[in-house]
PDB file of N, CA and C in Angstrom:
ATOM      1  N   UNK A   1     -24.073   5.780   7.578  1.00  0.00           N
ATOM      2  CA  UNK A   1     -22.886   5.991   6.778  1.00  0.00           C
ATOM      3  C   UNK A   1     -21.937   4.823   6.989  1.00  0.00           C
ATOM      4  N   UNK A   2     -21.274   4.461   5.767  1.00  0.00           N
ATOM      5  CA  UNK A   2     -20.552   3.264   6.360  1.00  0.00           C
ATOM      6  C   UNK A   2     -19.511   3.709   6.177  1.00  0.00           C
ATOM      7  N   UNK A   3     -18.306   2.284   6.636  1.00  0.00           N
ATOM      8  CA  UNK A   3     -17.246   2.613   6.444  1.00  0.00           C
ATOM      9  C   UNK A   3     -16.124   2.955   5.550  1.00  0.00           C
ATOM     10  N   UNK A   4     -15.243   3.771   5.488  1.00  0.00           N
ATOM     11  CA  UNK A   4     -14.721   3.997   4.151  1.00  0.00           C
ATOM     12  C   UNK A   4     -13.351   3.142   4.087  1.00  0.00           C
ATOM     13  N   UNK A   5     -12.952   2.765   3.321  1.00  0.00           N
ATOM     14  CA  UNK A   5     -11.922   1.979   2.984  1.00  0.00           C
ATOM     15  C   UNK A   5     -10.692   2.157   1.824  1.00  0.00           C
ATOM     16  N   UNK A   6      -9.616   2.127   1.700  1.00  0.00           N
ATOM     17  CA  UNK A   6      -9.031   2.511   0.571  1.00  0.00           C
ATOM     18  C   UNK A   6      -8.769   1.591  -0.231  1.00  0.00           C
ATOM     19  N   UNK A   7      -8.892   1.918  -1.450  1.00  0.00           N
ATOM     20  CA  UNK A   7      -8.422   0.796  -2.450  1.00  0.00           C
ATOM     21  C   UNK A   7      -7.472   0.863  -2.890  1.00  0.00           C
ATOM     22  N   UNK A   8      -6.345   0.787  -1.942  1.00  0.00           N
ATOM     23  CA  UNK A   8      -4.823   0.501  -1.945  1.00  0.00           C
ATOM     24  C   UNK A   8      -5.052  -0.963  -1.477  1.00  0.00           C
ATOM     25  N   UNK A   9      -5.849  -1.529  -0.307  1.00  0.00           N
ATOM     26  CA  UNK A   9      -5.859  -2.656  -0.239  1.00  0.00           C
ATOM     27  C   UNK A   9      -6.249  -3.688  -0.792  1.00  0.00           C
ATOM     28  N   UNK A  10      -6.824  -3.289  -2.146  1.00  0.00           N
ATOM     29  CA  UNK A  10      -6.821  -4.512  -3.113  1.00  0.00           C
ATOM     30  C   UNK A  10      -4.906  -4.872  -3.815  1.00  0.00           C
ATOM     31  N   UNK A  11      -4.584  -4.102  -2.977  1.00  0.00           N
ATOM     32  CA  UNK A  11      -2.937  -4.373  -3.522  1.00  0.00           C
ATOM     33  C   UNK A  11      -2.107  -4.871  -2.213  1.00  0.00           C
ATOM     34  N   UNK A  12      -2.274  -4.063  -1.096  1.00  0.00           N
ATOM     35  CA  UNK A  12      -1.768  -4.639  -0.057  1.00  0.00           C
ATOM     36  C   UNK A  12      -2.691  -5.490   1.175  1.00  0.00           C
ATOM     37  N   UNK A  13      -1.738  -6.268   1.936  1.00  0.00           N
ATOM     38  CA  UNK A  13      -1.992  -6.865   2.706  1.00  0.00           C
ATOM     39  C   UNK A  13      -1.854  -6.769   3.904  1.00  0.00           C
ATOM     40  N   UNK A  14      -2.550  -6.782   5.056  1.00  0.00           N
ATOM     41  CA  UNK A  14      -1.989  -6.265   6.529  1.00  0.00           C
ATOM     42  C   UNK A  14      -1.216  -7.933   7.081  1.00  0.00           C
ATOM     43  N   UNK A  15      -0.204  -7.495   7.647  1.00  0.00           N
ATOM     44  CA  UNK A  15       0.576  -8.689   8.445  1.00  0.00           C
ATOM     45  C   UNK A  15      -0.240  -8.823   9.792  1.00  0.00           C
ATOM     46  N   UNK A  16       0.213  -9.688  10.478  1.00  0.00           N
ATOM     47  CA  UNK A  16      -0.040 -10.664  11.714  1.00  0.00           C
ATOM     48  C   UNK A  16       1.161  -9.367  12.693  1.00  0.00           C
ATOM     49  N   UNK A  17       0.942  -8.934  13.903  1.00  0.00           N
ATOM     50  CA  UNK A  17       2.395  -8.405  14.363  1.00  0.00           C
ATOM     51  C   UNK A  17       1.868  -7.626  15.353  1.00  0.00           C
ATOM     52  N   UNK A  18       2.391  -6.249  15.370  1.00  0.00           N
ATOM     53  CA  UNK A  18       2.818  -5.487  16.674  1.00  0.00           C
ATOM     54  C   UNK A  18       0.951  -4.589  15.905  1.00  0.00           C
ATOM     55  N   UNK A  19      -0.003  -4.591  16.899  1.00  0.00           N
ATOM     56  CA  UNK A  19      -0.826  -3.903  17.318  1.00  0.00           C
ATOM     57  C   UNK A  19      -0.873  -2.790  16.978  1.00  0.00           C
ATOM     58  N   UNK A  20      -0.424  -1.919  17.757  1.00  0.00           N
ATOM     59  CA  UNK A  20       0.086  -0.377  18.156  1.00  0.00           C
ATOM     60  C   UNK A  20       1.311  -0.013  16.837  1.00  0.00           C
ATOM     61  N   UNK A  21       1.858  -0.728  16.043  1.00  0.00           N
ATOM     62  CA  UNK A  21       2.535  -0.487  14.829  1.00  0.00           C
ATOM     63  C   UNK A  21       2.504  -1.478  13.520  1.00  0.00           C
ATOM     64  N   UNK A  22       0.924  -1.605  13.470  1.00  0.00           N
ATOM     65  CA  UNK A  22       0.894  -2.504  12.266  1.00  0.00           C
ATOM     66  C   UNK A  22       1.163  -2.271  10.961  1.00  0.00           C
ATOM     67  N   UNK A  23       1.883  -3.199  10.345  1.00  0.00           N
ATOM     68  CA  UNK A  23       2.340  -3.300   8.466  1.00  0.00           C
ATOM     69  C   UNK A  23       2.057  -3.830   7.686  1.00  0.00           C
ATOM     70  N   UNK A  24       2.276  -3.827   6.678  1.00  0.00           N
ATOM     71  CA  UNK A  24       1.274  -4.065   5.389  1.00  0.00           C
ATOM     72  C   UNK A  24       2.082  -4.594   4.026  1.00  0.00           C
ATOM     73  N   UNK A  25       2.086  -5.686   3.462  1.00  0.00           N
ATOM     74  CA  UNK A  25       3.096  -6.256   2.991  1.00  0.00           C
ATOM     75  C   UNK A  25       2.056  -6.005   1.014  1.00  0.00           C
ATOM     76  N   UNK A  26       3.124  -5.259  -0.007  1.00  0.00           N
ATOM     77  CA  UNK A  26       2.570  -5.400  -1.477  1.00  0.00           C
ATOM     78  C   UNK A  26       2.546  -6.607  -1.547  1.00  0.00           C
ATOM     79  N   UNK A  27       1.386  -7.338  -2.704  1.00  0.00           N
ATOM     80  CA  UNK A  27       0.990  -8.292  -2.649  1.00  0.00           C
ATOM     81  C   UNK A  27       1.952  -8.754  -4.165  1.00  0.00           C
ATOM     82  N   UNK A  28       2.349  -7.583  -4.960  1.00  0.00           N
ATOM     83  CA  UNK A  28       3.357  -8.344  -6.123  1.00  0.00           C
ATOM     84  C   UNK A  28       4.865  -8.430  -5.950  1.00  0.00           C
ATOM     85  N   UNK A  29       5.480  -7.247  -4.380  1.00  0.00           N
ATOM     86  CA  UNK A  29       6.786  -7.573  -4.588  1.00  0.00           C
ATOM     87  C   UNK A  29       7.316  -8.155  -3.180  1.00  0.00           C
ATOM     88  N   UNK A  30       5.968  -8.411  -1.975  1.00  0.00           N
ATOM     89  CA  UNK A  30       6.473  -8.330  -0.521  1.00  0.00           C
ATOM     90  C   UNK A  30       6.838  -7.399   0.067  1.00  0.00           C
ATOM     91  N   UNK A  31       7.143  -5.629  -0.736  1.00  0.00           N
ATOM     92  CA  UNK A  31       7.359  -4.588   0.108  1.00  0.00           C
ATOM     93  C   UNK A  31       6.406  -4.993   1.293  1.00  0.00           C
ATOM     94  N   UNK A  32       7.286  -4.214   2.349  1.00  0.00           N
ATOM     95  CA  UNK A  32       6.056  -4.445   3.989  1.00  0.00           C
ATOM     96  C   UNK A  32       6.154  -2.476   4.433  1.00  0.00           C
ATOM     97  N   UNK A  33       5.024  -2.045   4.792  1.00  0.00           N
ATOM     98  CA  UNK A  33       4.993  -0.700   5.102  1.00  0.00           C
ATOM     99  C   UNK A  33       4.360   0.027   6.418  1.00  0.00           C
ATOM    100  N   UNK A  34       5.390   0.806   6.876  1.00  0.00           N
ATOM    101  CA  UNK A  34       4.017   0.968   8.071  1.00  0.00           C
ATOM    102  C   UNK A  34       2.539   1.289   7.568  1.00  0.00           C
ATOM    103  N   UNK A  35       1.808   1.057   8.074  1.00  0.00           N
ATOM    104  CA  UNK A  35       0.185   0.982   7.560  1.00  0.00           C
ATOM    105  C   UNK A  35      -0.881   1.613   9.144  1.00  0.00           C
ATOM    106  N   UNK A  36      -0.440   2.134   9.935  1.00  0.00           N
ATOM    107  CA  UNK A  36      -0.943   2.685  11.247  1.00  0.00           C
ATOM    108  C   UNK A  36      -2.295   3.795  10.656  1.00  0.00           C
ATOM    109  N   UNK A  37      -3.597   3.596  10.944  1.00  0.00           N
ATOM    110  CA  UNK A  37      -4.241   4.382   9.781  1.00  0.00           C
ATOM    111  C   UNK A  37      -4.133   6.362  10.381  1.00  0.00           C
ATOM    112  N   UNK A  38      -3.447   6.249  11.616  1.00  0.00           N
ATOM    113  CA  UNK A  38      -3.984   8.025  11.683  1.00  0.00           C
ATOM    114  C   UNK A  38      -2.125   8.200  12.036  1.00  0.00           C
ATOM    115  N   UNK A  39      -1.066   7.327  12.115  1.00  0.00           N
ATOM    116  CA  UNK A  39       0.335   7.614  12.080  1.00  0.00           C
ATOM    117  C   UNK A  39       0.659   7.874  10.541  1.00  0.00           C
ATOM    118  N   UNK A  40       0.215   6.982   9.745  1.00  0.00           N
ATOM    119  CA  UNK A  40       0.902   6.466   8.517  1.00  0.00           C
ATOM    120  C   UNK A  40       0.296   7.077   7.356  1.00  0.00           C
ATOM    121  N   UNK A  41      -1.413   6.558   7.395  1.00  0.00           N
ATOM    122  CA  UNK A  41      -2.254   6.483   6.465  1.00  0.00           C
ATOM    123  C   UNK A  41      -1.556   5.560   5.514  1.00  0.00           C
ATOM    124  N   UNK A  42      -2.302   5.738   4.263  1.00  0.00           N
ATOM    125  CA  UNK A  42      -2.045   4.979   3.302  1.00  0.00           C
ATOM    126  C   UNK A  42      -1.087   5.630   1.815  1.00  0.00           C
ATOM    127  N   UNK A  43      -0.961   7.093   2.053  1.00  0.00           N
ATOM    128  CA  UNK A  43       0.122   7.501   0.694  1.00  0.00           C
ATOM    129  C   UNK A  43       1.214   7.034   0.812  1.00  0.00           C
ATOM    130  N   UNK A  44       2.194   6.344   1.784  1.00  0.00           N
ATOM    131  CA  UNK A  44       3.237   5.652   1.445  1.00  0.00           C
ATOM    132  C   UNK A  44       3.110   4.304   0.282  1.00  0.00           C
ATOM    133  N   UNK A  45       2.040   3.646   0.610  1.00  0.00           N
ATOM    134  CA  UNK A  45       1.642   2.500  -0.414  1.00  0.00           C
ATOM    135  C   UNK A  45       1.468   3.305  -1.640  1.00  0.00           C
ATOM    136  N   UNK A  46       0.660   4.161  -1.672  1.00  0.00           N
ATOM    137  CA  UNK A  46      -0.004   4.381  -2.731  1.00  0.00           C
ATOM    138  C   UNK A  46       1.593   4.693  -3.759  1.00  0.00           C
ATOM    139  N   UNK A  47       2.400   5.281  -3.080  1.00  0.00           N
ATOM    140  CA  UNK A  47       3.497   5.610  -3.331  1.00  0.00           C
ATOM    141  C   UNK A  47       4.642   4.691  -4.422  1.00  0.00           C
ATOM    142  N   UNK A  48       4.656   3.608  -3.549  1.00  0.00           N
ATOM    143  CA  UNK A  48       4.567   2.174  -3.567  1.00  0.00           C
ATOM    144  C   UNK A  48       4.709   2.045  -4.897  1.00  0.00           C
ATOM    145  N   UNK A  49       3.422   1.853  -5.028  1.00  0.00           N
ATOM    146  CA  UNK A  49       2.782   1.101  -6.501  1.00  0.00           C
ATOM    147  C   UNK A  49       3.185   2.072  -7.370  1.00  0.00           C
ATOM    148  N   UNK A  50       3.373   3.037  -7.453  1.00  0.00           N
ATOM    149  CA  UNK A  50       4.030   3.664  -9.125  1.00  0.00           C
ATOM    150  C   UNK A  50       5.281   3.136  -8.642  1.00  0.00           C
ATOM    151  N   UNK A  51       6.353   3.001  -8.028  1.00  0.00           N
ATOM    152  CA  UNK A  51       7.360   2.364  -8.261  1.00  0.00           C
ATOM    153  C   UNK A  51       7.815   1.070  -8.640  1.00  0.00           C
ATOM    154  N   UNK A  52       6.501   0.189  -7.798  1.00  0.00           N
ATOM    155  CA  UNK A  52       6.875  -0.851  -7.630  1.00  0.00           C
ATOM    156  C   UNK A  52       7.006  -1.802  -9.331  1.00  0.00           C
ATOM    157  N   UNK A  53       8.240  -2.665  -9.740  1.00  0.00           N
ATOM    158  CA  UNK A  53       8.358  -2.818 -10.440  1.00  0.00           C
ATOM    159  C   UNK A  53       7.773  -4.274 -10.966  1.00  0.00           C
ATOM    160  N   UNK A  54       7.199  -5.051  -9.996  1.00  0.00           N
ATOM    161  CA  UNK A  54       6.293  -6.070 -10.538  1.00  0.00           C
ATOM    162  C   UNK A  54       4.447  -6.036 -10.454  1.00  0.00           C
ATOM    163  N   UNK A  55       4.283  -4.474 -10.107  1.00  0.00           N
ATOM    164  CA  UNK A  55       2.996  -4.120 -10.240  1.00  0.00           C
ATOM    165  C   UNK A  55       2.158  -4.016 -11.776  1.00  0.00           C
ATOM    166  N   UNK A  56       1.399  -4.941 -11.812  1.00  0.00           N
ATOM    167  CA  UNK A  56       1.213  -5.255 -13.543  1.00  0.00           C
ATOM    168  C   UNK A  56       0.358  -3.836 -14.273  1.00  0.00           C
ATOM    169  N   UNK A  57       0.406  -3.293 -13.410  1.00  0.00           N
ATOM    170  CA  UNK A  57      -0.913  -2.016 -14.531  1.00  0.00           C
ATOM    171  C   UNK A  57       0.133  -1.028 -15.077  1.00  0.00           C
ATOM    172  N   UNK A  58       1.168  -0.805 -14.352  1.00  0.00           N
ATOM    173  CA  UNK A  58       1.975   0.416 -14.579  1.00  0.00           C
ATOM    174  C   UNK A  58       2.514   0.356 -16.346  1.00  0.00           C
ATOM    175  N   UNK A  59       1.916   1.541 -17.066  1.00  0.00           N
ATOM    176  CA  UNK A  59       1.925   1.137 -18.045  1.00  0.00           C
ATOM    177  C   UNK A  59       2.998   1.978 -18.489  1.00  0.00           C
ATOM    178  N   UNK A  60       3.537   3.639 -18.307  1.00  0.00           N
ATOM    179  CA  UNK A  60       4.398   4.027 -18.580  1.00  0.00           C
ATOM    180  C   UNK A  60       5.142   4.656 -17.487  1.00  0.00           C
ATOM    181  N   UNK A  61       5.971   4.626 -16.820  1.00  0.00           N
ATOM    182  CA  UNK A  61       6.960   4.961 -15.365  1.00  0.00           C
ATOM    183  C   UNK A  61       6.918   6.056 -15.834  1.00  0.00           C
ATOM    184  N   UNK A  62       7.523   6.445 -16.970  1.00  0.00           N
ATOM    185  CA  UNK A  62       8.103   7.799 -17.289  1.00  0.00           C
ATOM    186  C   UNK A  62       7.053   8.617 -17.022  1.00  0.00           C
ATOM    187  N   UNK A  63       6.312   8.632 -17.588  1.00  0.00           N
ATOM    188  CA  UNK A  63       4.693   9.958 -17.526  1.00  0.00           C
ATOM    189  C   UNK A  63       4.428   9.877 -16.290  1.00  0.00           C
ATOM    190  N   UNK A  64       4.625  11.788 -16.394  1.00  0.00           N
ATOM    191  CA  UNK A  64       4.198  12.695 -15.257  1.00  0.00           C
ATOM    192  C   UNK A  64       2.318  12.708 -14.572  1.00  0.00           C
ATOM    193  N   UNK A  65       2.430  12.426 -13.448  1.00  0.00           N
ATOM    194  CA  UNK A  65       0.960  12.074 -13.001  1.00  0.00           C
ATOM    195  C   UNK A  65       0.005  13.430 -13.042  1.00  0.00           C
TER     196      UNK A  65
END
């Protein structure tokens, strides 16, 4: 079985930094997020990206997910 991975990280990036509290910088606006995978996980990013306002896919903000 391999490993599983999220594909939030085709959007974000992990920084250089603190080990034990690593972050994760969006790759269209520089948001940086905690990214710790069993503190944090990844729904803060995912979060992220419907807000984020230079994320190119977001096609209508308004509509309910």
């Amino acid at each position: 079985m391999g490993l599983k991975t999220s594909q939030i990280w085709d959007h974000f990036k992990k920084l250089d930094g603190n080990v034990e509290a690593p972050r994760a910088a969006c790759m269209y606006c520089g948001k940086d997020y905690a990214c710790h995978p069993i503190l944090n996980g990844t729904s803060n990013m995912w979060s992220h990206l419907g807000v984020c306002k230079k994320f190119p896919f977001v096609i209508d903000r308004k509509q309910k997910l």
